[in-house]
C-alpha atoms as a PDB file:
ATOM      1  CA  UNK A   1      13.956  34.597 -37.730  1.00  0.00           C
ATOM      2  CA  UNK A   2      11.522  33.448 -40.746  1.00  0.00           C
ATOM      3  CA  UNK A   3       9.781  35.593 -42.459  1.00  0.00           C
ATOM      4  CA  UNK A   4       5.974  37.054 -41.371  1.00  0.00           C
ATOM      5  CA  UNK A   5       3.494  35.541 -43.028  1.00  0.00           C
ATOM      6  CA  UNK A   6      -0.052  36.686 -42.987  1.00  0.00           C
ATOM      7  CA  UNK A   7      -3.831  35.263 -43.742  1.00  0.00           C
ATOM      8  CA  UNK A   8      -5.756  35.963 -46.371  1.00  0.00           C
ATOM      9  CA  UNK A   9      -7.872  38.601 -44.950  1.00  0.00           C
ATOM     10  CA  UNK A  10      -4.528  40.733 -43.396  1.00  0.00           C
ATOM     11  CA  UNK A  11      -5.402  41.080 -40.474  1.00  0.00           C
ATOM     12  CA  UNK A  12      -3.503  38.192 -38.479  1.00  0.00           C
ATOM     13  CA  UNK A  13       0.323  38.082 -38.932  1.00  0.00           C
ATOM     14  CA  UNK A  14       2.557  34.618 -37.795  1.00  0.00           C
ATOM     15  CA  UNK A  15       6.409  35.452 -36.547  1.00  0.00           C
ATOM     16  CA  UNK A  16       8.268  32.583 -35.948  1.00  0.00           C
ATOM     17  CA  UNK A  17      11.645  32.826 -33.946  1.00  0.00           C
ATOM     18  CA  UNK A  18      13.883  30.097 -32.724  1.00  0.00           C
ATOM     19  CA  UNK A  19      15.684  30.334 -28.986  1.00  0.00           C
ATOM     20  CA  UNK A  20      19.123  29.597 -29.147  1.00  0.00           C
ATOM     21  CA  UNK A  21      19.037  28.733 -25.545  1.00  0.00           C
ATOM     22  CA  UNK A  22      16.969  25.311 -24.257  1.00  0.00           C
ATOM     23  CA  UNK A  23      13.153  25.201 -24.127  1.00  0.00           C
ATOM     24  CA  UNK A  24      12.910  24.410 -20.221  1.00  0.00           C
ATOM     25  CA  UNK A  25      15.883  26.999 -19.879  1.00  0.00           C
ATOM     26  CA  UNK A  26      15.783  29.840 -17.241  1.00  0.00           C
ATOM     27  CA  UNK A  27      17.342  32.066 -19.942  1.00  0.00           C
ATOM     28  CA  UNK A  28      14.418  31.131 -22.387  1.00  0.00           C
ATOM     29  CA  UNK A  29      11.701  32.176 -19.375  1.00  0.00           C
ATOM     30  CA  UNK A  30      13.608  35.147 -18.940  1.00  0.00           C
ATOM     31  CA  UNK A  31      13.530  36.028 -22.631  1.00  0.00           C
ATOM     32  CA  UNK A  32       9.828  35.661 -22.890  1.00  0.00           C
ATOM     33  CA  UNK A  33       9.329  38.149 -20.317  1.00  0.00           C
ATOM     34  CA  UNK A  34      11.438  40.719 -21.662  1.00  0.00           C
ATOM     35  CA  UNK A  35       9.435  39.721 -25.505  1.00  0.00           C
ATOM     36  CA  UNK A  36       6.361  40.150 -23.459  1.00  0.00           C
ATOM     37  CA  UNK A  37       6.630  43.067 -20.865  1.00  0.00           C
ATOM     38  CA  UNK A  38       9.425  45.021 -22.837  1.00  0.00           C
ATOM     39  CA  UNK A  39       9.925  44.359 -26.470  1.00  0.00           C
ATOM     40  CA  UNK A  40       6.368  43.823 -27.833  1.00  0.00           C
ATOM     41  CA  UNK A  41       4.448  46.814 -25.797  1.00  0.00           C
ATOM     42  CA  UNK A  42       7.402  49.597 -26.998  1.00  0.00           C
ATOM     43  CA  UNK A  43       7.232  47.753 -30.831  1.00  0.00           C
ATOM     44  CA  UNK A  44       3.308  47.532 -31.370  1.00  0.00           C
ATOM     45  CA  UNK A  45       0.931  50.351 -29.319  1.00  0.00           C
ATOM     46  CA  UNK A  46      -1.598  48.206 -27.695  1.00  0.00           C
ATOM     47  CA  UNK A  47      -4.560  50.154 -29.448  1.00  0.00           C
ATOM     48  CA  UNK A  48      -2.814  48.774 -33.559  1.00  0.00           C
ATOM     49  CA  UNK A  49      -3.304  45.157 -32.621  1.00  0.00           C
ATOM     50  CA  UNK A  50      -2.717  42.229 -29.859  1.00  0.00           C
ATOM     51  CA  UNK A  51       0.261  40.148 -29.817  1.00  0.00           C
ATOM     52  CA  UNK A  52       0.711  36.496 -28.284  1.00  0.00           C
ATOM     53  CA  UNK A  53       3.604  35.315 -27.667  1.00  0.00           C
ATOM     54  CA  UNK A  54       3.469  31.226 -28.278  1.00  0.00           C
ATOM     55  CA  UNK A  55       5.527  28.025 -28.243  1.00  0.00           C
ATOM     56  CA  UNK A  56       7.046  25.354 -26.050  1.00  0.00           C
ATOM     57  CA  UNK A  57       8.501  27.823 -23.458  1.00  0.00           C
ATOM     58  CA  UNK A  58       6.009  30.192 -23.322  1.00  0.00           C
ATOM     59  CA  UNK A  59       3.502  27.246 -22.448  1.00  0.00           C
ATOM     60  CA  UNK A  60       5.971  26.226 -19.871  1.00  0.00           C
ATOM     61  CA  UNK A  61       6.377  29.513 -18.212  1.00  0.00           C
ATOM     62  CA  UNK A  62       2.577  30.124 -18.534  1.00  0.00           C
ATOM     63  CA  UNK A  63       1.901  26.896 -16.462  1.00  0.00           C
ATOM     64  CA  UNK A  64       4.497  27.567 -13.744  1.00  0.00           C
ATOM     65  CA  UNK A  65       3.508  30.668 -13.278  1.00  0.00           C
ATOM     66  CA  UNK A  66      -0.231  29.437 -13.087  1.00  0.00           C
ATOM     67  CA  UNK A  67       0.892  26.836 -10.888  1.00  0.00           C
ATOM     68  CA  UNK A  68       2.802  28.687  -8.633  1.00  0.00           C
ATOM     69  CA  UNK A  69       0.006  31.107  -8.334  1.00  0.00           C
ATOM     70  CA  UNK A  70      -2.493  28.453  -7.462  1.00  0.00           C
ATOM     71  CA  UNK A  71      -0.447  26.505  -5.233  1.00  0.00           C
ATOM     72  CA  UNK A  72      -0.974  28.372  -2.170  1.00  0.00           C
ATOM     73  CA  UNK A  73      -4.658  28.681  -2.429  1.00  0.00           C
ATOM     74  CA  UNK A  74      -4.996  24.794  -2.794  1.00  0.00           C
ATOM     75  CA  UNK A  75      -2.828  24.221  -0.006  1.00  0.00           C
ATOM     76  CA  UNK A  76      -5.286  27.163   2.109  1.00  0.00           C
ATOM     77  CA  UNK A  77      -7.986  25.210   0.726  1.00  0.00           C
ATOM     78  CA  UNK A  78      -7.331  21.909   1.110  1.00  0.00           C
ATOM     79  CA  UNK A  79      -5.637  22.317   4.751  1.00  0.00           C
ATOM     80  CA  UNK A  80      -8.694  24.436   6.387  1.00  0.00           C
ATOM     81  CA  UNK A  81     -11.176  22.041   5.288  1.00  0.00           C
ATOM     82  CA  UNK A  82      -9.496  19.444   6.830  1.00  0.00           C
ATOM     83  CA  UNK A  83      -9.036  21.259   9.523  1.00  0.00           C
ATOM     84  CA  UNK A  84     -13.358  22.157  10.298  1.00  0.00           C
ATOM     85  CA  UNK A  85     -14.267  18.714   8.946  1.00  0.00           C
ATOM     86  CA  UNK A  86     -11.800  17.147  11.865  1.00  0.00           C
ATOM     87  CA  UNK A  87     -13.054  19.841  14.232  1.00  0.00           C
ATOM     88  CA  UNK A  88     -16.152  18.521  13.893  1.00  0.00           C
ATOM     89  CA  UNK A  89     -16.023  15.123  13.945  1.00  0.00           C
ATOM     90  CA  UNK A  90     -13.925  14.693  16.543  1.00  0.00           C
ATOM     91  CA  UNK A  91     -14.493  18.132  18.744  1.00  0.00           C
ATOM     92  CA  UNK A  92     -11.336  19.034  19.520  1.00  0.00           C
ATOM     93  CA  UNK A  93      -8.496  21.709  17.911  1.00  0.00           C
ATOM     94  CA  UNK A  94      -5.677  19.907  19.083  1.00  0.00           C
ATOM     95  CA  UNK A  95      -6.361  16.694  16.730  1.00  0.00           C
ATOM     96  CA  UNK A  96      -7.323  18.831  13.210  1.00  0.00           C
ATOM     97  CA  UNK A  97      -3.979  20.580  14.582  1.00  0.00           C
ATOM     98  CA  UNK A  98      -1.870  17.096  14.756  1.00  0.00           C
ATOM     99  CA  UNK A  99      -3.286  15.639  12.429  1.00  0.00           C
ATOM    100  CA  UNK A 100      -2.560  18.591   9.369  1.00  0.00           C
ATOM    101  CA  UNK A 101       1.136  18.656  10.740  1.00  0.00           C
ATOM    102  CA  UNK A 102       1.889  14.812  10.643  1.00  0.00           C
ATOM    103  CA  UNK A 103       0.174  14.705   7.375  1.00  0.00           C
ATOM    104  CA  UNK A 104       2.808  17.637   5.857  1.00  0.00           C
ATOM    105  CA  UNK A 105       5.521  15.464   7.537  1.00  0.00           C
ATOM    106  CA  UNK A 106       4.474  12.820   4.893  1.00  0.00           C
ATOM    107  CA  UNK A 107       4.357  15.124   1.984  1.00  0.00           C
ATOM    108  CA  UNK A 108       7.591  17.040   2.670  1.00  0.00           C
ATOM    109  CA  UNK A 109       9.516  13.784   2.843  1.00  0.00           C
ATOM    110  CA  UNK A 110       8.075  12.847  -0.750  1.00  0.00           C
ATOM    111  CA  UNK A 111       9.450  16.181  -1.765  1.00  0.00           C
ATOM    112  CA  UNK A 112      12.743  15.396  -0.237  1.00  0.00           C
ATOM    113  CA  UNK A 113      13.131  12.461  -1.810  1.00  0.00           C
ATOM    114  CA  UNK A 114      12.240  13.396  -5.141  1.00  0.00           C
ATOM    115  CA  UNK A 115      14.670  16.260  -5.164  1.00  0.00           C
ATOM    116  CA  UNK A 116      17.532  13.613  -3.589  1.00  0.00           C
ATOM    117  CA  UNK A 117      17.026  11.244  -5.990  1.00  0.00           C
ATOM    118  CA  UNK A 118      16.142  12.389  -9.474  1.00  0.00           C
ATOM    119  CA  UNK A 119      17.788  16.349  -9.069  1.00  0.00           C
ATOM    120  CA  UNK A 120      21.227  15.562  -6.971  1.00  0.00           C
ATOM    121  CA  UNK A 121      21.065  11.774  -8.602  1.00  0.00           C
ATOM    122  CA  UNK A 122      21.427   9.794  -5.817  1.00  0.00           C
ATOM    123  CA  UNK A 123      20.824   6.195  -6.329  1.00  0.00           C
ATOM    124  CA  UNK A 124      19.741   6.997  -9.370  1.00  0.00           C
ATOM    125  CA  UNK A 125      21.864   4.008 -10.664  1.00  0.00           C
ATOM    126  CA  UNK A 126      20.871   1.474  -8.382  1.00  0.00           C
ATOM    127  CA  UNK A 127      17.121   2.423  -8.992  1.00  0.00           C
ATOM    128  CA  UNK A 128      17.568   2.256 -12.539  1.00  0.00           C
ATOM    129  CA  UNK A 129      15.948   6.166 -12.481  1.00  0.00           C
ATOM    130  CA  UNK A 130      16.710   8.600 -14.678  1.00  0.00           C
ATOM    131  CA  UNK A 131      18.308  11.654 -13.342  1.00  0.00           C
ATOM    132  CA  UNK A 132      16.267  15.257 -14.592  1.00  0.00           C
ATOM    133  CA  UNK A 133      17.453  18.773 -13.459  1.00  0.00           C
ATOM    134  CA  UNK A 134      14.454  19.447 -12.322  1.00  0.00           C
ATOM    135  CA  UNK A 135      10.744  17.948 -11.169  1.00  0.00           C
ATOM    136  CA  UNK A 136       7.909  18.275 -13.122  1.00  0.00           C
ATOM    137  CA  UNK A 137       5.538  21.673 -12.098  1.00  0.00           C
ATOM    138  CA  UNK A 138       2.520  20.311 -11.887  1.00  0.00           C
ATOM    139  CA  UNK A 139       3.635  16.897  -9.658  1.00  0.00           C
ATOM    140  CA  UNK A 140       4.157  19.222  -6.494  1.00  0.00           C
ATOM    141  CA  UNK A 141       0.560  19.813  -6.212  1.00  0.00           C
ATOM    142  CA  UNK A 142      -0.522  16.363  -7.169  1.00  0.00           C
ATOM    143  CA  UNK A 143       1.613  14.603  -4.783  1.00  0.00           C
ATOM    144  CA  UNK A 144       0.459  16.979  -1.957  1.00  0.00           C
ATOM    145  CA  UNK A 145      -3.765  16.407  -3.370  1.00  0.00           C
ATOM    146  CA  UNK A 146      -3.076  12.345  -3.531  1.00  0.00           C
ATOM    147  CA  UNK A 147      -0.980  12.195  -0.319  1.00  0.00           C
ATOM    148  CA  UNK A 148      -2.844  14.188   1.973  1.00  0.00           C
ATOM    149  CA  UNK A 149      -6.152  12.147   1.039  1.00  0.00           C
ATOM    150  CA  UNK A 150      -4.652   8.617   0.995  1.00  0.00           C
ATOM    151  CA  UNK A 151      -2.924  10.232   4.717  1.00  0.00           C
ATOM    152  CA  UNK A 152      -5.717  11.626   6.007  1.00  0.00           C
ATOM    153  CA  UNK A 153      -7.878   8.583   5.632  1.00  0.00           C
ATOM    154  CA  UNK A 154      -4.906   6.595   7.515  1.00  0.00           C
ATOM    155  CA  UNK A 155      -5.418   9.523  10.291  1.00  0.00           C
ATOM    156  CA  UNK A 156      -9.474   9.409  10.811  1.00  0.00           C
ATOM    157  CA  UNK A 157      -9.589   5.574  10.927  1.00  0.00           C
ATOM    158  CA  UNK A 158      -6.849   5.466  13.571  1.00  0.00           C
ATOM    159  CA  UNK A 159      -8.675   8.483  15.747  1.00  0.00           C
ATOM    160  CA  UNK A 160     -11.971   7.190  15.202  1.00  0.00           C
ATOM    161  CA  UNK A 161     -10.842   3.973  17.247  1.00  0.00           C
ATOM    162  CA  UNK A 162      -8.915   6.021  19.586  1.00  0.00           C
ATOM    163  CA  UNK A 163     -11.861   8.827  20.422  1.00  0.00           C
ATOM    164  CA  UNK A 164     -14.202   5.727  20.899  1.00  0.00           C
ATOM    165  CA  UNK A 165     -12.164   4.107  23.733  1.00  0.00           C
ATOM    166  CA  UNK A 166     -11.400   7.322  25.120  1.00  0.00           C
ATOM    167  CA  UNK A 167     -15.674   7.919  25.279  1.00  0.00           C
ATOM    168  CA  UNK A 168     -15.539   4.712  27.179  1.00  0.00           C
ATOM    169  CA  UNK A 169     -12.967   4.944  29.413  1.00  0.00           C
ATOM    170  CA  UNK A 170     -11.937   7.992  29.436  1.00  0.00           C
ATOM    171  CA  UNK A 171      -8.181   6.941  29.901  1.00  0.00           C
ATOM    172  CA  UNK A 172      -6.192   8.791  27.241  1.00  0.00           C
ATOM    173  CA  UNK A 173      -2.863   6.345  27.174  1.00  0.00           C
ATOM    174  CA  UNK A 174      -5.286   3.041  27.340  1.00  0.00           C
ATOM    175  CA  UNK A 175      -7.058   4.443  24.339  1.00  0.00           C
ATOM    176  CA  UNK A 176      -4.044   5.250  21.869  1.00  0.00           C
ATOM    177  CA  UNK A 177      -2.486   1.793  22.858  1.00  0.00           C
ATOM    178  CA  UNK A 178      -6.171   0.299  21.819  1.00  0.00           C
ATOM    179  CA  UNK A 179      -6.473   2.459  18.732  1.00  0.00           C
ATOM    180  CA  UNK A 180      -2.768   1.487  17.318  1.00  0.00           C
ATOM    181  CA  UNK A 181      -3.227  -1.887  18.492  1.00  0.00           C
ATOM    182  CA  UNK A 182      -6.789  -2.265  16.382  1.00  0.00           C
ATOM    183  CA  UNK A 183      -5.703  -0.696  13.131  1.00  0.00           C
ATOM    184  CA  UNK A 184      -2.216  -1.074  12.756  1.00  0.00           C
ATOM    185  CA  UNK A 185      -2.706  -4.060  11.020  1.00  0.00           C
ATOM    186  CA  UNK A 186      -5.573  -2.717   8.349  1.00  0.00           C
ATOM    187  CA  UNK A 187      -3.682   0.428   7.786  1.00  0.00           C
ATOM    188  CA  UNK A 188      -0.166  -1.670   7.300  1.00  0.00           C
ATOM    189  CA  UNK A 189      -1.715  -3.958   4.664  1.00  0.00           C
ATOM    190  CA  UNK A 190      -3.356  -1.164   2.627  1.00  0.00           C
ATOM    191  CA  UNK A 191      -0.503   0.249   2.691  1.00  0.00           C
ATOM    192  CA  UNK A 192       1.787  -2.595   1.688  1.00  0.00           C
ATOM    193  CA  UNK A 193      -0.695  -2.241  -1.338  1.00  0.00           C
ATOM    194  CA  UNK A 194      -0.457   1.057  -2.688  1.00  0.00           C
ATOM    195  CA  UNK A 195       3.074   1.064  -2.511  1.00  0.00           C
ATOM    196  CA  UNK A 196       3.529  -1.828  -4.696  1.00  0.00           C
ATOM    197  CA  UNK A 197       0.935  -0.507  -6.819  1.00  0.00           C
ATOM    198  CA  UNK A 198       3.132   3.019  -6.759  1.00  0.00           C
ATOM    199  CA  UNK A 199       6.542   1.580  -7.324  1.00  0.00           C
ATOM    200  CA  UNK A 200       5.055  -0.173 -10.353  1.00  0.00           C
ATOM    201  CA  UNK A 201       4.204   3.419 -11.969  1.00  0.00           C
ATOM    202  CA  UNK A 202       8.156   4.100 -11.009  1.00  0.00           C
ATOM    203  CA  UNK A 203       9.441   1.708 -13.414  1.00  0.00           C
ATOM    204  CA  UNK A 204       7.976   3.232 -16.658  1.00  0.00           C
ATOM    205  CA  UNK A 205      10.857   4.816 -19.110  1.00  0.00           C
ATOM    206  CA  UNK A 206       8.879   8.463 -18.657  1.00  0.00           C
ATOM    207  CA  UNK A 207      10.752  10.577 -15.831  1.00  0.00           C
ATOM    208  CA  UNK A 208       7.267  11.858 -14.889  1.00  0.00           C
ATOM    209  CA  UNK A 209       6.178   8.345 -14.031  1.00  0.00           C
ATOM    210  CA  UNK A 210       9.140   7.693 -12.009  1.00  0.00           C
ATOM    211  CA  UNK A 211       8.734  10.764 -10.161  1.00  0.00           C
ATOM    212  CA  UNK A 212       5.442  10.074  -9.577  1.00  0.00           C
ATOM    213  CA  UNK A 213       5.378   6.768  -8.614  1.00  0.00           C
ATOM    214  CA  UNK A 214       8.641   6.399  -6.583  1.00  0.00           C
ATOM    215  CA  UNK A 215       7.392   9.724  -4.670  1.00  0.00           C
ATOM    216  CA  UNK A 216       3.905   8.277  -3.578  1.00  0.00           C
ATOM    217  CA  UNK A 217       5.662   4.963  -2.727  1.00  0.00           C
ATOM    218  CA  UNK A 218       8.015   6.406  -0.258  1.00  0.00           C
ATOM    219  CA  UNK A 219       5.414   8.960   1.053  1.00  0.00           C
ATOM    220  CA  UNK A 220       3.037   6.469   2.049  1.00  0.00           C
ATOM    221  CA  UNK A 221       5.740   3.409   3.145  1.00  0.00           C
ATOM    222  CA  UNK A 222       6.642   6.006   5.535  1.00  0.00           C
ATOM    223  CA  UNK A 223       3.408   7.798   6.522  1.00  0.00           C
ATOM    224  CA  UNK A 224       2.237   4.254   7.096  1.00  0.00           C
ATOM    225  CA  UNK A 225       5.324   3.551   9.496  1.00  0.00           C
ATOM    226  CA  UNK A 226       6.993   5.906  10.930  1.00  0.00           C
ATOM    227  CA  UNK A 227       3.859   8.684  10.915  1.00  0.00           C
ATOM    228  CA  UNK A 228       1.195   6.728  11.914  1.00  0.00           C
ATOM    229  CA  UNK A 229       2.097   3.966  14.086  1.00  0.00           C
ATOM    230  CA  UNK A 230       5.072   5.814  15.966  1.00  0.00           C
ATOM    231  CA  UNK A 231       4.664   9.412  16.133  1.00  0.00           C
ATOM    232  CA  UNK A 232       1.122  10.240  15.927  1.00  0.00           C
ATOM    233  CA  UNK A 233       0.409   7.647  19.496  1.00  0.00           C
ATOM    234  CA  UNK A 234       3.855   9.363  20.676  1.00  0.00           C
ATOM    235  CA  UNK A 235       2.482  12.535  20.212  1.00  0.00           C
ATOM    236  CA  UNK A 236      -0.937  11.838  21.767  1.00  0.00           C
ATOM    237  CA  UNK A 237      -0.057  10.107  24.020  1.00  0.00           C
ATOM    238  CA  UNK A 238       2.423  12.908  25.769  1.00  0.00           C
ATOM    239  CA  UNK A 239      -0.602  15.558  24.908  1.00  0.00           C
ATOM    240  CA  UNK A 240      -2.974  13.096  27.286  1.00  0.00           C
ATOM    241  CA  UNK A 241      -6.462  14.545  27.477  1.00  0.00           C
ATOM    242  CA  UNK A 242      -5.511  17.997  25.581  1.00  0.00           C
ATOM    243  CA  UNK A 243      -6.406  16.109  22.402  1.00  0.00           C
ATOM    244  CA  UNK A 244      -9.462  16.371  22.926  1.00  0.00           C
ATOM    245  CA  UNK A 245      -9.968  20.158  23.877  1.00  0.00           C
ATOM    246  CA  UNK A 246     -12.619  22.066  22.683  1.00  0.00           C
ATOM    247  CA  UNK A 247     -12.840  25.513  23.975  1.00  0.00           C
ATOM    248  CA  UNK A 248     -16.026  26.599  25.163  1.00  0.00           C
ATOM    249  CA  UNK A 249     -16.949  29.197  22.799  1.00  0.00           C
ATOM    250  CA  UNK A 250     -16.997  26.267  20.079  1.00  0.00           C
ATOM    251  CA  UNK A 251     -19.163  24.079  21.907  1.00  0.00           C
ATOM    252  CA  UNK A 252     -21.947  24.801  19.773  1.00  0.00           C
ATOM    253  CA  UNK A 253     -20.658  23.350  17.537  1.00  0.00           C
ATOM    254  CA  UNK A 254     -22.677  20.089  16.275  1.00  0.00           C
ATOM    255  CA  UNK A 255     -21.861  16.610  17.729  1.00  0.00           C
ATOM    256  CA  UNK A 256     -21.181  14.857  14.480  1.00  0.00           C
ATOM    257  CA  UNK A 257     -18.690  12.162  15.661  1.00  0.00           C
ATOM    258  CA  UNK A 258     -17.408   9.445  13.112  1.00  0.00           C
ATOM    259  CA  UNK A 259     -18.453   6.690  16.017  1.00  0.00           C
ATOM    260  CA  UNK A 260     -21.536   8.520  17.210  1.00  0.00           C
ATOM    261  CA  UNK A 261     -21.933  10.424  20.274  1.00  0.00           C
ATOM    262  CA  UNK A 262     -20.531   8.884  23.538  1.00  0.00           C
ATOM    263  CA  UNK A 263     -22.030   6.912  25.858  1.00  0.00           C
ATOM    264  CA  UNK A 264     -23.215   8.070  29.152  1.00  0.00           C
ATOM    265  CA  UNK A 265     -20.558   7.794  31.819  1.00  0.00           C
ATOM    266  CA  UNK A 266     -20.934   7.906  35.684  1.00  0.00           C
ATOM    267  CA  UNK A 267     -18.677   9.066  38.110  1.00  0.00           C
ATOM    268  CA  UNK A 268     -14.960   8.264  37.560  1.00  0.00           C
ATOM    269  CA  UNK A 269     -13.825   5.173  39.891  1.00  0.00           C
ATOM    270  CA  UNK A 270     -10.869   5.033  41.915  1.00  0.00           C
ATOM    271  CA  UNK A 271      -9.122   2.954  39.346  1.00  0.00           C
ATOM    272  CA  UNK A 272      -8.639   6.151  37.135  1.00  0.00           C
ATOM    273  CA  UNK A 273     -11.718   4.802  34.601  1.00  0.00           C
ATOM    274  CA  UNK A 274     -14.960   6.127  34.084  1.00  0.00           C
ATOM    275  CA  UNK A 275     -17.291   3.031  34.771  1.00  0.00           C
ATOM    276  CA  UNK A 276     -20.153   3.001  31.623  1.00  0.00           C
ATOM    277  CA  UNK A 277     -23.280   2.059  30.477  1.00  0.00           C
ATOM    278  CA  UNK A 278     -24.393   1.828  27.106  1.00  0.00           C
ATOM    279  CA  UNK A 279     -27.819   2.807  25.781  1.00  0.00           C
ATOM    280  CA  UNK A 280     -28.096   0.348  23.222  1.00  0.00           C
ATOM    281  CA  UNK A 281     -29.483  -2.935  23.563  1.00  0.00           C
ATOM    282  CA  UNK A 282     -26.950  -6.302  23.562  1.00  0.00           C
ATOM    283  CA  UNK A 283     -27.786  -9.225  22.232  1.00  0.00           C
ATOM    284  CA  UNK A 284     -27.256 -12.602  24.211  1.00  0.00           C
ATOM    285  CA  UNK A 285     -23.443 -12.774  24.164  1.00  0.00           C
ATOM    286  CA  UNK A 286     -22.500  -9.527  23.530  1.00  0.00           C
END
C-alpha cells in the first residue's frame, strides 16, 4: 500500500493498493465487495466523507454487474416487440411464437460455440484462435442484439412470401413449399455474405474480435441453413393452418400485413383451393 496523498485544498484523499490476485480474477471481484460493503462503511461513517473504490477490477465488476442487470430487460424488450410487431403484421400468435423460438435457436448455438471453442479450446489450433478463460461481458448481449435482427429479417421475408400464397390459396403445405422455394436463394446468398464478412473480423490478433466474428459467422451459416430452410417449413408445415390463428378477442387488431391485405376469395373448390380474384387491375400479360 502507498502512501495517501491529498489535494491542495484537503479535502480529497488518493489510496492506492495493489491486488495480489489477477485483475479479471474472481478473488479480486470478491475483494472489492468486501472493500466496498464491509471494510470501507465500518472504517469511514458515511456522514465524514464518500469513498470510491476505483481501478481495473472495480470497472470490471461494475460493468458485469451492470450488464447482468440489464440483460434480462433487453432480452424482455427486444423479444415482446418482436413478438406485437409480428402479431400484427402477420395476425397470428403462433408465427411471433415460432418465429422468437427459432430465432433463440440461432443465438444459443453462437453461445455454444463460443464457449466450445475459445473457453474448453477446442479447435482452437486448427482455427488459429486464441484460447481465453472466459468471453467478453458485454459480447453476450451484442451477439443476441445483431443476431436476432440480421435473423429476424431472414424470418419476415420468408413469411411474408409464405402468408401471401396462403391468402391465395389458402393451402398451408403449397404455401411453405412456395415461400422456401422463392427465397431460399436471396436469403442463402446474403448470407454467404455476412459470413465471409464475419469470419474476416475472426482473424484479427484481439480475442474480442475473434469472438465476435467467429460467433456471428457460425450463428448466421446456421440460422441461414439449418433454421430457416429446414426447420422453420418443418415446423409450419406440421402446424398446417394453426399458423395463422388469431383468437377472436384480438381481431381488432389492425390489418397491417407486410403484403397487404388478402384478396377476396370465393368458396373453397373441391380440389382443396380457394379459387380467387384479385381487385387490382392486370396489365396485358400479366
Amino acid at each position: 500500500m502507498q502512501p495517501v496523498v491529498w489535494n491542495d485544498a484537503g479535502d480529497l484523499a488518493l489510496l492506492q493498493a495493489t491486488l495480489t490476485t489477477s485483475p479479471n480474477d474472481e478473488a479480486s471481484y470478491d475483494e472489492i465487495r468486501r472493500l466496498r460493503n464491509e471494510v470501507i462503511p465500518a472504517a469511514i461513517p458515511s456522514d465524514q466523507g464518500t469513498v470510491y473504490v476505483t481501478g481495473q477490477s472495480a470497472g470490471n465488476l461494475d460493468f458485469i454487474e451492470t450488464t447482468t442487470t440489464w440483460t434480462p430487460r433487453v432480452f424482455f424488450f427486444v423479444l415482446g416487440l418482436s413478438f406485437l410487431l409480428l402479431l400484427v403484421a402477420f395476425r397470428s400468435i403462433v408465427v411471433p411464437a415460432t418465429a422468437i423460438i427459432m430465432n433463440l435457436l440461432s443465438v444459443g448455438a453462437a453461445y455454444g460455440v463460443l464457449v466450445l471453442v475459445f473457453q474448453r479450446g477446442h479447435l482452437t489450433g486448427l482455427l488459429g484462435f486464441d484460447r481465453a478463460p472466459t468471453i467478453e461481458a458485454w459480447i453476450p448481449i451484442f451477439l443476441f442484439c445483431v443476431l436476432f435482427g440480421l435473423s429476424m429479417d431472414y424470418q419476415v421475408f420468408l413469411l411474408s412470401r409464405i402468408r401471401e400464397y396462403y391468402d391465395q390459396t389458402g393451402n398451408n403445405r403449397e404455401s411453405v413449399a412456395h415461400g422456401v422455394e422463392s427465397t431460399a436463394r436471396i436469403i442463402t446468398g446474403a448470407a454467404l455474405i455476412m459470413v465471409v464478412v464475419f469470419l474476416g473480423f475472426s482473424t484479427g490478433r484481439l480475442v474480442f474480435l475473434q469472438q465476435v466474428g467467429f460467433g456471428l459467422a457460425v450463428a448466421i451459416f446456421l440460422d441461414a441453413t439449418i433454421v430457416r430452410t429446414v426447420l422453420v417449413p418443418a415446423v409450419m408445415r406440421i402446424l398446417g393452418d394453426w399458423n395463422w390463428y388469431l383468437p377472436k378477442w384480438l381481431e381488432w387488431l389492425p390489418d397491417l400485413r407486410i403484403e397487404g391485405t388478402p384478396m377476396e376469395s370465393e368458396p373453397q373448390a373441391a380440389g382443396g383451393t380457394r379459387q380467387v380474384s384479385s381487385s387490382k387491375e392486370l396489365a396485358p400479360g400479366d
